[in-house]
PDB file of N, CA and C in Angstrom:
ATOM      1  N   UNK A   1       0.848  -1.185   0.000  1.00  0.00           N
ATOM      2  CA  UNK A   1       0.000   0.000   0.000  1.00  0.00           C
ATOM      3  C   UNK A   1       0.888   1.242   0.000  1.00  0.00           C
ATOM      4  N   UNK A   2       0.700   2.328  -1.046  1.00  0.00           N
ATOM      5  CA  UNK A   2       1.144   3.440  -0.675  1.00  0.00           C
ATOM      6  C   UNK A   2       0.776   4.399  -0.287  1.00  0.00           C
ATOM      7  N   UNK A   3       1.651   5.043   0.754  1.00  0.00           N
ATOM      8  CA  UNK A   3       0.976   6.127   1.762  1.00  0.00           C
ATOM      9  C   UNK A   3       0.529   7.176   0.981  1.00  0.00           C
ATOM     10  N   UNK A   4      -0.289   7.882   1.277  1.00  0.00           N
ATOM     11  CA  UNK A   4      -0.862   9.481   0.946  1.00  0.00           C
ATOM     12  C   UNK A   4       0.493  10.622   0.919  1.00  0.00           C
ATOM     13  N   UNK A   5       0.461  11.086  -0.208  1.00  0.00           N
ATOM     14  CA  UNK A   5       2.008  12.149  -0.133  1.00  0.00           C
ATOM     15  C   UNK A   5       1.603  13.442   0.750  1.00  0.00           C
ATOM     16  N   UNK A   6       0.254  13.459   1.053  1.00  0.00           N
ATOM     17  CA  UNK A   6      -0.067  14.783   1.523  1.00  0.00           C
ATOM     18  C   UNK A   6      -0.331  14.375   3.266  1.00  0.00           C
ATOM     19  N   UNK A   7      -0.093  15.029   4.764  1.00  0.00           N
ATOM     20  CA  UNK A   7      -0.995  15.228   5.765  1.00  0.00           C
ATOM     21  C   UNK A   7      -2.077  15.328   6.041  1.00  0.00           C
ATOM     22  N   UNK A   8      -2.983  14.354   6.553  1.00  0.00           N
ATOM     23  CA  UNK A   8      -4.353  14.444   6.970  1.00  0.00           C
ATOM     24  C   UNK A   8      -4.165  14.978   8.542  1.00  0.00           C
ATOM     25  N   UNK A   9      -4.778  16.393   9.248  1.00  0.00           N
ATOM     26  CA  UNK A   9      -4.906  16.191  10.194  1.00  0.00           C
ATOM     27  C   UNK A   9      -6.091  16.016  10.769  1.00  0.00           C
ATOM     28  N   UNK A  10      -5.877  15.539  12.401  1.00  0.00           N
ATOM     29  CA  UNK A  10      -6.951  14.908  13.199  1.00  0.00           C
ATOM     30  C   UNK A  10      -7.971  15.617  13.362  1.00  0.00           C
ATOM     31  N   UNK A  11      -7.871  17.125  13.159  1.00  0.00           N
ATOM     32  CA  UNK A  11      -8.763  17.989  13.790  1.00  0.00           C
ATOM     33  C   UNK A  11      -9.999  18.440  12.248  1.00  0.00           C
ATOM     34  N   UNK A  12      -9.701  17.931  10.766  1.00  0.00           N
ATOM     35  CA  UNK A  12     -10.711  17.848   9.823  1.00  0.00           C
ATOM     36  C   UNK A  12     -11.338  16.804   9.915  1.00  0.00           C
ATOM     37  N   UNK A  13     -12.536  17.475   9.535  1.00  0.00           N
ATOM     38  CA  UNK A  13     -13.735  16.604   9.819  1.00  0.00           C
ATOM     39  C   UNK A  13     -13.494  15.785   8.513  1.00  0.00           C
ATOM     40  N   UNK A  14     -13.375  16.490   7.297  1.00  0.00           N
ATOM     41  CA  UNK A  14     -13.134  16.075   5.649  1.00  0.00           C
ATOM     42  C   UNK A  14     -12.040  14.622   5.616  1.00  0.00           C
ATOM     43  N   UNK A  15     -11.307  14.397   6.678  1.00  0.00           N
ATOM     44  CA  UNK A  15     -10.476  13.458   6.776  1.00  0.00           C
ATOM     45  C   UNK A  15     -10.919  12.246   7.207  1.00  0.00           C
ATOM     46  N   UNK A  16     -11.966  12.085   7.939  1.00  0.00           N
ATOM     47  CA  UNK A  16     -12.647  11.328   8.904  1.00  0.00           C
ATOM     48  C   UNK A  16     -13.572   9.939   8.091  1.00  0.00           C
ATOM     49  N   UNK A  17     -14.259   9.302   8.034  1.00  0.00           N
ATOM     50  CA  UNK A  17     -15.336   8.465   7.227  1.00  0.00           C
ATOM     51  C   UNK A  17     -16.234   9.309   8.365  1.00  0.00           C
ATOM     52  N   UNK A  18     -17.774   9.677   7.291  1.00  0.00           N
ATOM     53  CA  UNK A  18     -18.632  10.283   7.622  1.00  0.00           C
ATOM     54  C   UNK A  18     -18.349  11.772   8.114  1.00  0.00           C
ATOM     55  N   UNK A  19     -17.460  12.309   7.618  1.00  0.00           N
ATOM     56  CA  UNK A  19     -17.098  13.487   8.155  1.00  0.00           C
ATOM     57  C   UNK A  19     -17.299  13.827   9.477  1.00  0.00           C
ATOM     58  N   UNK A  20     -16.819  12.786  10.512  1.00  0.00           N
ATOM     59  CA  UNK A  20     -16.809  13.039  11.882  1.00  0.00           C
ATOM     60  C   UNK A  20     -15.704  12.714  13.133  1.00  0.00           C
ATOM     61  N   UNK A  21     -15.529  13.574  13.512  1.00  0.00           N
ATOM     62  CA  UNK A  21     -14.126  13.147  14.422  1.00  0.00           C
ATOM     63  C   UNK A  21     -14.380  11.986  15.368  1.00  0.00           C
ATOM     64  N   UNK A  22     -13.685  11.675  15.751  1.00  0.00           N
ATOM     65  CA  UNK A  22     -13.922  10.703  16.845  1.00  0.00           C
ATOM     66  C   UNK A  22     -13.865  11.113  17.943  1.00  0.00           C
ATOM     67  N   UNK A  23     -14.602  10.304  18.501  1.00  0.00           N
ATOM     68  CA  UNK A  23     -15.854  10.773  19.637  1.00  0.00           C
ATOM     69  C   UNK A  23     -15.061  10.269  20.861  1.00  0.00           C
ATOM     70  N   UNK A  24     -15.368  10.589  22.586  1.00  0.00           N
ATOM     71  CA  UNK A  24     -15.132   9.774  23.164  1.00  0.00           C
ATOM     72  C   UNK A  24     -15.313   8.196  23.358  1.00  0.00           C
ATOM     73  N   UNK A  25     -14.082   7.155  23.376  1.00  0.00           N
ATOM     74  CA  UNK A  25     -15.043   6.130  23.583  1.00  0.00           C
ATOM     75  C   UNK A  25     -14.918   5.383  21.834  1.00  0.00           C
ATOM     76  N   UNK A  26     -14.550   5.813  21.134  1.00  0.00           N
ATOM     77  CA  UNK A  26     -14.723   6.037  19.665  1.00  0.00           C
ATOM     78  C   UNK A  26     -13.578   4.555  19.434  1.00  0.00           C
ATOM     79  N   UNK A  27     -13.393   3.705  18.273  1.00  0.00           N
ATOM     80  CA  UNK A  27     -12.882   2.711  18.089  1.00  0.00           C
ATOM     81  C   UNK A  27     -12.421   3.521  16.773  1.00  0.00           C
ATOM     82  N   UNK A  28     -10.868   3.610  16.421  1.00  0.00           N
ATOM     83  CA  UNK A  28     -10.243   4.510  15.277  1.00  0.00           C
ATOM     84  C   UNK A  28      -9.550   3.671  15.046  1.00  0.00           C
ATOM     85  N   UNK A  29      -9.626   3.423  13.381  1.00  0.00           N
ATOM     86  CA  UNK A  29      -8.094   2.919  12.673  1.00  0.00           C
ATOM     87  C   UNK A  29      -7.970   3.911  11.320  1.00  0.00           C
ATOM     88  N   UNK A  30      -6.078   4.122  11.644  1.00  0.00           N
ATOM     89  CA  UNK A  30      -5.752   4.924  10.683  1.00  0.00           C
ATOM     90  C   UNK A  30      -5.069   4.187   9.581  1.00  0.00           C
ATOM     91  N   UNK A  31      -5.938   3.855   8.566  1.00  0.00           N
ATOM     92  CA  UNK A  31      -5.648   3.129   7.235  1.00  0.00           C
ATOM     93  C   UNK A  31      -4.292   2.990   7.054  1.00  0.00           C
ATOM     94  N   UNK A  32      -4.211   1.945   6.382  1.00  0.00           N
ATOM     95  CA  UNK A  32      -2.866   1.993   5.818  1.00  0.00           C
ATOM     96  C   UNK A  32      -2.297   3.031   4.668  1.00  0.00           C
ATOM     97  N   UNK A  33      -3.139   3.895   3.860  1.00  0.00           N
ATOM     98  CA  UNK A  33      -2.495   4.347   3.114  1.00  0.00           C
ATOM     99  C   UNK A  33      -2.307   6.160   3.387  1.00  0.00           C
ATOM    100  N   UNK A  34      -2.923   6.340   5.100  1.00  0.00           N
ATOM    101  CA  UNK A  34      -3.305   7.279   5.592  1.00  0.00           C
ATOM    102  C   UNK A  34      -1.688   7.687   6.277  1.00  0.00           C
ATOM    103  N   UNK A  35      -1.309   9.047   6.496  1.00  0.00           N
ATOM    104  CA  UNK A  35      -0.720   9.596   7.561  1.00  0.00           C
ATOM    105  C   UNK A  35      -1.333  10.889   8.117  1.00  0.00           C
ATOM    106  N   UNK A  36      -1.693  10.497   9.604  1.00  0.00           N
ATOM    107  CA  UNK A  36      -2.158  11.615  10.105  1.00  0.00           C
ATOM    108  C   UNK A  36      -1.494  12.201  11.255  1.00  0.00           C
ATOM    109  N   UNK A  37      -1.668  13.027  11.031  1.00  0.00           N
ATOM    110  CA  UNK A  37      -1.235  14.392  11.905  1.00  0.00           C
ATOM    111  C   UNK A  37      -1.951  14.426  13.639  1.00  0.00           C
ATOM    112  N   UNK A  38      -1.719  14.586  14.558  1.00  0.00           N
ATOM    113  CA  UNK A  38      -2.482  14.604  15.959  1.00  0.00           C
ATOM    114  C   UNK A  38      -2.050  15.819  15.918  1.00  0.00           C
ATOM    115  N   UNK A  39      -3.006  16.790  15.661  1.00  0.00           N
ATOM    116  CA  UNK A  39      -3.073  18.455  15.366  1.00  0.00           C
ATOM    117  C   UNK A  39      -3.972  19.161  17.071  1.00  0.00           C
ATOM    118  N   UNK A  40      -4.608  18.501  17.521  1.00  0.00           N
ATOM    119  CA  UNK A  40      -5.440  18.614  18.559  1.00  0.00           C
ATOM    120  C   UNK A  40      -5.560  17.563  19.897  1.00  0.00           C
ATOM    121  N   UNK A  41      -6.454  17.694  20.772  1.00  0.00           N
ATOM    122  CA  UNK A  41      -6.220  17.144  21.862  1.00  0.00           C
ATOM    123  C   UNK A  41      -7.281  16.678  21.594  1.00  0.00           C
ATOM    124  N   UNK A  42      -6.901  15.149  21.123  1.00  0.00           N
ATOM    125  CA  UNK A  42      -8.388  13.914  20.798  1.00  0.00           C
ATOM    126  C   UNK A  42      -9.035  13.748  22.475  1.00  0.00           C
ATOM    127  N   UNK A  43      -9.949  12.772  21.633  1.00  0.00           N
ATOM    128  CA  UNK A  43     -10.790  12.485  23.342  1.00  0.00           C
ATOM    129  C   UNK A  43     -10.190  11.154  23.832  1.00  0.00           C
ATOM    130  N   UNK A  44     -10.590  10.811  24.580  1.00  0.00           N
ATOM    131  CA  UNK A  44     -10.288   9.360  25.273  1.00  0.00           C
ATOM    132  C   UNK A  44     -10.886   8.434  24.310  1.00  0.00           C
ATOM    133  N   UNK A  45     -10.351   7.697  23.578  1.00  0.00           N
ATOM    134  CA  UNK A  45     -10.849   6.644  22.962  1.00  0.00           C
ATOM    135  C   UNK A  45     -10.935   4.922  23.308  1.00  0.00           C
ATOM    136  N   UNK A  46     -11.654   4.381  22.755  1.00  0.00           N
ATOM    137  CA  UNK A  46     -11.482   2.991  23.504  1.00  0.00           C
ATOM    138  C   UNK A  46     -10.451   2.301  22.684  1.00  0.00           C
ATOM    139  N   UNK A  47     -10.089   2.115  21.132  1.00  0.00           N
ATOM    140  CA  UNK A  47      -9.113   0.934  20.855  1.00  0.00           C
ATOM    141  C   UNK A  47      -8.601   1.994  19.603  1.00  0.00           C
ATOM    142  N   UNK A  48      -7.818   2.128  19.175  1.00  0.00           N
ATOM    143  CA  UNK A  48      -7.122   2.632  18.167  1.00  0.00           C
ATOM    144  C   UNK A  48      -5.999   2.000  17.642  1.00  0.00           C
ATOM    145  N   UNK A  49      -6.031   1.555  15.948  1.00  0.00           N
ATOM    146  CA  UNK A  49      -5.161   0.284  15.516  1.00  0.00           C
ATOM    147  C   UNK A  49      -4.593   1.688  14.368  1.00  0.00           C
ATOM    148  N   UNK A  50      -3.689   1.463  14.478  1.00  0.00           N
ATOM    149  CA  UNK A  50      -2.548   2.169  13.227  1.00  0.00           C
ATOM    150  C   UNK A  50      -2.099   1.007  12.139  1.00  0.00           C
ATOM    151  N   UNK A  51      -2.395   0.922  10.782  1.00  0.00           N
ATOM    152  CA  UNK A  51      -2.188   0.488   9.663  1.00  0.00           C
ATOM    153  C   UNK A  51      -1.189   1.537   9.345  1.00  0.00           C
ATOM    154  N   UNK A  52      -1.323   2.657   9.153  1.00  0.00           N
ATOM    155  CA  UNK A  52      -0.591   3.967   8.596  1.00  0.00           C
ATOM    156  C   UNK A  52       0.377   4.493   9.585  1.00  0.00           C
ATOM    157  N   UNK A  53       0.416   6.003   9.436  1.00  0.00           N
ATOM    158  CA  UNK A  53       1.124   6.514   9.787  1.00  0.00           C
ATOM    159  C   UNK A  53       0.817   7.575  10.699  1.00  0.00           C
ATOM    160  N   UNK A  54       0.721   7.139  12.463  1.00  0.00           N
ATOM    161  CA  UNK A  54       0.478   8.479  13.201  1.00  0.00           C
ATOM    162  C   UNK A  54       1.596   9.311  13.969  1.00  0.00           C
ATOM    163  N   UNK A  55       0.880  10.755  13.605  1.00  0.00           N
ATOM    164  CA  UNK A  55       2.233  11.732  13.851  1.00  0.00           C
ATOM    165  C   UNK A  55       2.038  12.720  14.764  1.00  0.00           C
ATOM    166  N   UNK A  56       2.700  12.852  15.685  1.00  0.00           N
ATOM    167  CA  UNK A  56       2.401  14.243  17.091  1.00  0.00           C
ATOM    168  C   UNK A  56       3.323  14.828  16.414  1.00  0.00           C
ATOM    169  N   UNK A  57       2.481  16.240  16.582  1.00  0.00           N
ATOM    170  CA  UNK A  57       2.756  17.537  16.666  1.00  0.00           C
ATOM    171  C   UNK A  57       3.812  17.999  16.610  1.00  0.00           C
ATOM    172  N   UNK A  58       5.031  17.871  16.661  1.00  0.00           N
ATOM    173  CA  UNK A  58       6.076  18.728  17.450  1.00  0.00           C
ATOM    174  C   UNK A  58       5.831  20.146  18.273  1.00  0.00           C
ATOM    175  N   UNK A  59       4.866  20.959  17.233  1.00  0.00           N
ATOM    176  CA  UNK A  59       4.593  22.158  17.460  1.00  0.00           C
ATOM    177  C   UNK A  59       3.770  22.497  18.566  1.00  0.00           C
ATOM    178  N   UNK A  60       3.122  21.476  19.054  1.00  0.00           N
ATOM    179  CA  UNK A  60       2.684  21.665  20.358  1.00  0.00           C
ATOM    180  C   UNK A  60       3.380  20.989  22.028  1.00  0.00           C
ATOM    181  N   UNK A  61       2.775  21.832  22.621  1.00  0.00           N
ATOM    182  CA  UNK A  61       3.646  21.698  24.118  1.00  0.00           C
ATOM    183  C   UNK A  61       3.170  20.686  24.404  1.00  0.00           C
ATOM    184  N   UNK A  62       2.261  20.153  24.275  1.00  0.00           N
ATOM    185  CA  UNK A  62       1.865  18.528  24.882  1.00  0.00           C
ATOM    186  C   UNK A  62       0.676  18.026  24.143  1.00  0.00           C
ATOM    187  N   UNK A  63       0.469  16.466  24.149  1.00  0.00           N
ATOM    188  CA  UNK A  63      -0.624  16.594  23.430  1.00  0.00           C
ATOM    189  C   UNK A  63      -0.466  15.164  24.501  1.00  0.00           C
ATOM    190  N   UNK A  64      -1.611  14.500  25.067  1.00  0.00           N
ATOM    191  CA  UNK A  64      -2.144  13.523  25.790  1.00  0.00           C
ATOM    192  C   UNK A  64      -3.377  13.040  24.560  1.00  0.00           C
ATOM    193  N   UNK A  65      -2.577  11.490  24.812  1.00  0.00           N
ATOM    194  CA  UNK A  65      -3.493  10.769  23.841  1.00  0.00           C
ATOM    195  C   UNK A  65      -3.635   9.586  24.663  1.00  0.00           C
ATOM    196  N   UNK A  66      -5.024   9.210  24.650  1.00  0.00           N
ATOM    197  CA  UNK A  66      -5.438   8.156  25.538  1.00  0.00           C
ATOM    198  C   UNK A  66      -6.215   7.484  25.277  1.00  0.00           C
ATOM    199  N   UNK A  67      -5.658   5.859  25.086  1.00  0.00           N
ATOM    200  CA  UNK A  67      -6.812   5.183  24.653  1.00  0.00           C
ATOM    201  C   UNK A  67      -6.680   3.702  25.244  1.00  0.00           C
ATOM    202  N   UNK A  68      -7.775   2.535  25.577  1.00  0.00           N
ATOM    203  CA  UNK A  68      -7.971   1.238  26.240  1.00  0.00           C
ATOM    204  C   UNK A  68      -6.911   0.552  25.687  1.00  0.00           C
ATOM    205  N   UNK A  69      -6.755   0.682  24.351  1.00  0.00           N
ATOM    206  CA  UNK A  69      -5.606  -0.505  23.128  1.00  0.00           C
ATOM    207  C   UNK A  69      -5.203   0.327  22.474  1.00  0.00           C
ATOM    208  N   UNK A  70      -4.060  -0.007  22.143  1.00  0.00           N
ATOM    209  CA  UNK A  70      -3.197   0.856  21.049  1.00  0.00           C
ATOM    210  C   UNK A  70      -2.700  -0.563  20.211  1.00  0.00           C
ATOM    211  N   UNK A  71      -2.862  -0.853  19.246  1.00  0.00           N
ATOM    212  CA  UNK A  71      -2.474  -1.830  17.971  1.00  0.00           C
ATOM    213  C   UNK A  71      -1.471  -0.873  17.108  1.00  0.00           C
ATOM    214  N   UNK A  72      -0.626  -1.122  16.827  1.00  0.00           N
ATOM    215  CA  UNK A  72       0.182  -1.038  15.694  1.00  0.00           C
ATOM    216  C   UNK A  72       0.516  -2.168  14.476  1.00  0.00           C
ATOM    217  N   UNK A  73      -0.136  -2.277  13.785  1.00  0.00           N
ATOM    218  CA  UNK A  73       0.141  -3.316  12.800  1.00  0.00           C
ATOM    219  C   UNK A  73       0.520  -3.223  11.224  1.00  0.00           C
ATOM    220  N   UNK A  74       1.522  -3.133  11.006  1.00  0.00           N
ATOM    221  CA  UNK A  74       1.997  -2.604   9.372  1.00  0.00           C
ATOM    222  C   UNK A  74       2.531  -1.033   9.707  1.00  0.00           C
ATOM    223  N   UNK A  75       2.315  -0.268  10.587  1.00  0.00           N
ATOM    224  CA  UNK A  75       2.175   1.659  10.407  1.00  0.00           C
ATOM    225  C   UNK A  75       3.437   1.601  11.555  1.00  0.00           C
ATOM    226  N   UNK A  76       2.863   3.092  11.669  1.00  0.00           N
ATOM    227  CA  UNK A  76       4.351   3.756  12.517  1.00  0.00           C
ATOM    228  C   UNK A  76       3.789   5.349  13.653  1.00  0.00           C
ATOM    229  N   UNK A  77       4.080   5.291  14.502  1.00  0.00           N
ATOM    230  CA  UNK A  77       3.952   6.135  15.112  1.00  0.00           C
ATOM    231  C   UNK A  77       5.225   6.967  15.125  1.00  0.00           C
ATOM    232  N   UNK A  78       4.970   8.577  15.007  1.00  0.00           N
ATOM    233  CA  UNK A  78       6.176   9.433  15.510  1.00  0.00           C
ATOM    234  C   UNK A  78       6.035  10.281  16.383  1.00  0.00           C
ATOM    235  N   UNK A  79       6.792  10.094  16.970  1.00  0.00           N
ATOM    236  CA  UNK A  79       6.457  11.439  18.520  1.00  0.00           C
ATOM    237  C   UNK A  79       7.689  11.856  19.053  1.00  0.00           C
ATOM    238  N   UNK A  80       7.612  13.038  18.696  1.00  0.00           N
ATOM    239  CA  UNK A  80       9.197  13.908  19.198  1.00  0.00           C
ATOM    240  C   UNK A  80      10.100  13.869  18.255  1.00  0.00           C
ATOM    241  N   UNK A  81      11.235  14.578  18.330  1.00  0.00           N
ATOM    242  CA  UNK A  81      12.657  14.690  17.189  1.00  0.00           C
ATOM    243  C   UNK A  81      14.050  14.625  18.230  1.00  0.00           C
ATOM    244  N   UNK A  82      14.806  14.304  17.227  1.00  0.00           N
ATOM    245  CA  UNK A  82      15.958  14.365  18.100  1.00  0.00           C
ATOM    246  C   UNK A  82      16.661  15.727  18.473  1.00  0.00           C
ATOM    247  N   UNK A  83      15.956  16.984  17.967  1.00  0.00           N
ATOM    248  CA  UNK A  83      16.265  18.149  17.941  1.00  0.00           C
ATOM    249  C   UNK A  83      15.097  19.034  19.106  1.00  0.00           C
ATOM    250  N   UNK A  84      14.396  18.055  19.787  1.00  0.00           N
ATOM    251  CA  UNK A  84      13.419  18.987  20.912  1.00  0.00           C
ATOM    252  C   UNK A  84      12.657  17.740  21.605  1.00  0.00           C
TER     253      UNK A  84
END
C-alpha cells in the first residue's frame, strides 16, 4: 500500500469516514495508506489500531493521547525529534 504524499490532520472533519471526528469512547483505525497528523487534543478513545502513519505535533507543548488498546500493525507512530 502506498501512503498518501499529503498530511491528513486529526482535527478535519473532511479526513474522517462520515465526516466526523472521533468521539469519546470512539474505536479509530488509521488506514494503511493514511498519515495523520495529531493536530489537537483527541478524546479518550477505547481501541485505536494504526495500519498507517500516526504523527504528534512537534509544534505543540503537549498533546495527551489516551486510549484502552493501542495496535500497531503494518504503520508507525512518531512522537518527538531528536532536535526537541
Amino acid at each position: 500500500v502506498t501512503r498518501e504524499s499529503f498530511i491528513r490532520l486529526w482535527s478535519n472533519v473532511t479526513n474522517w469516514p462520515n465526516n466526523t471526528l472521533p468521539r469519546s469512547g470512539s474505536n479509530v483505525t488509521i488506514l494503511p495508506q493514511w498519515r495523520m497528523l495529531v493536530d489537537i487534543q483527541p478524546p479518550v478513545m477505547e481501541n485505536v489500531l494504526v495500519l498507517g502513519e500516526l504523527i504528534f505535533d512537534n509544534n505543540r507543548a503537549r498533546t495527551d493521547f489516551s486510549c484502552k488498546t493501542l495496535y500497531v500493525r503494518g504503520g508507525t507512530i512518531t512522537a518527538g525529534s531528536p532536535f526537541n
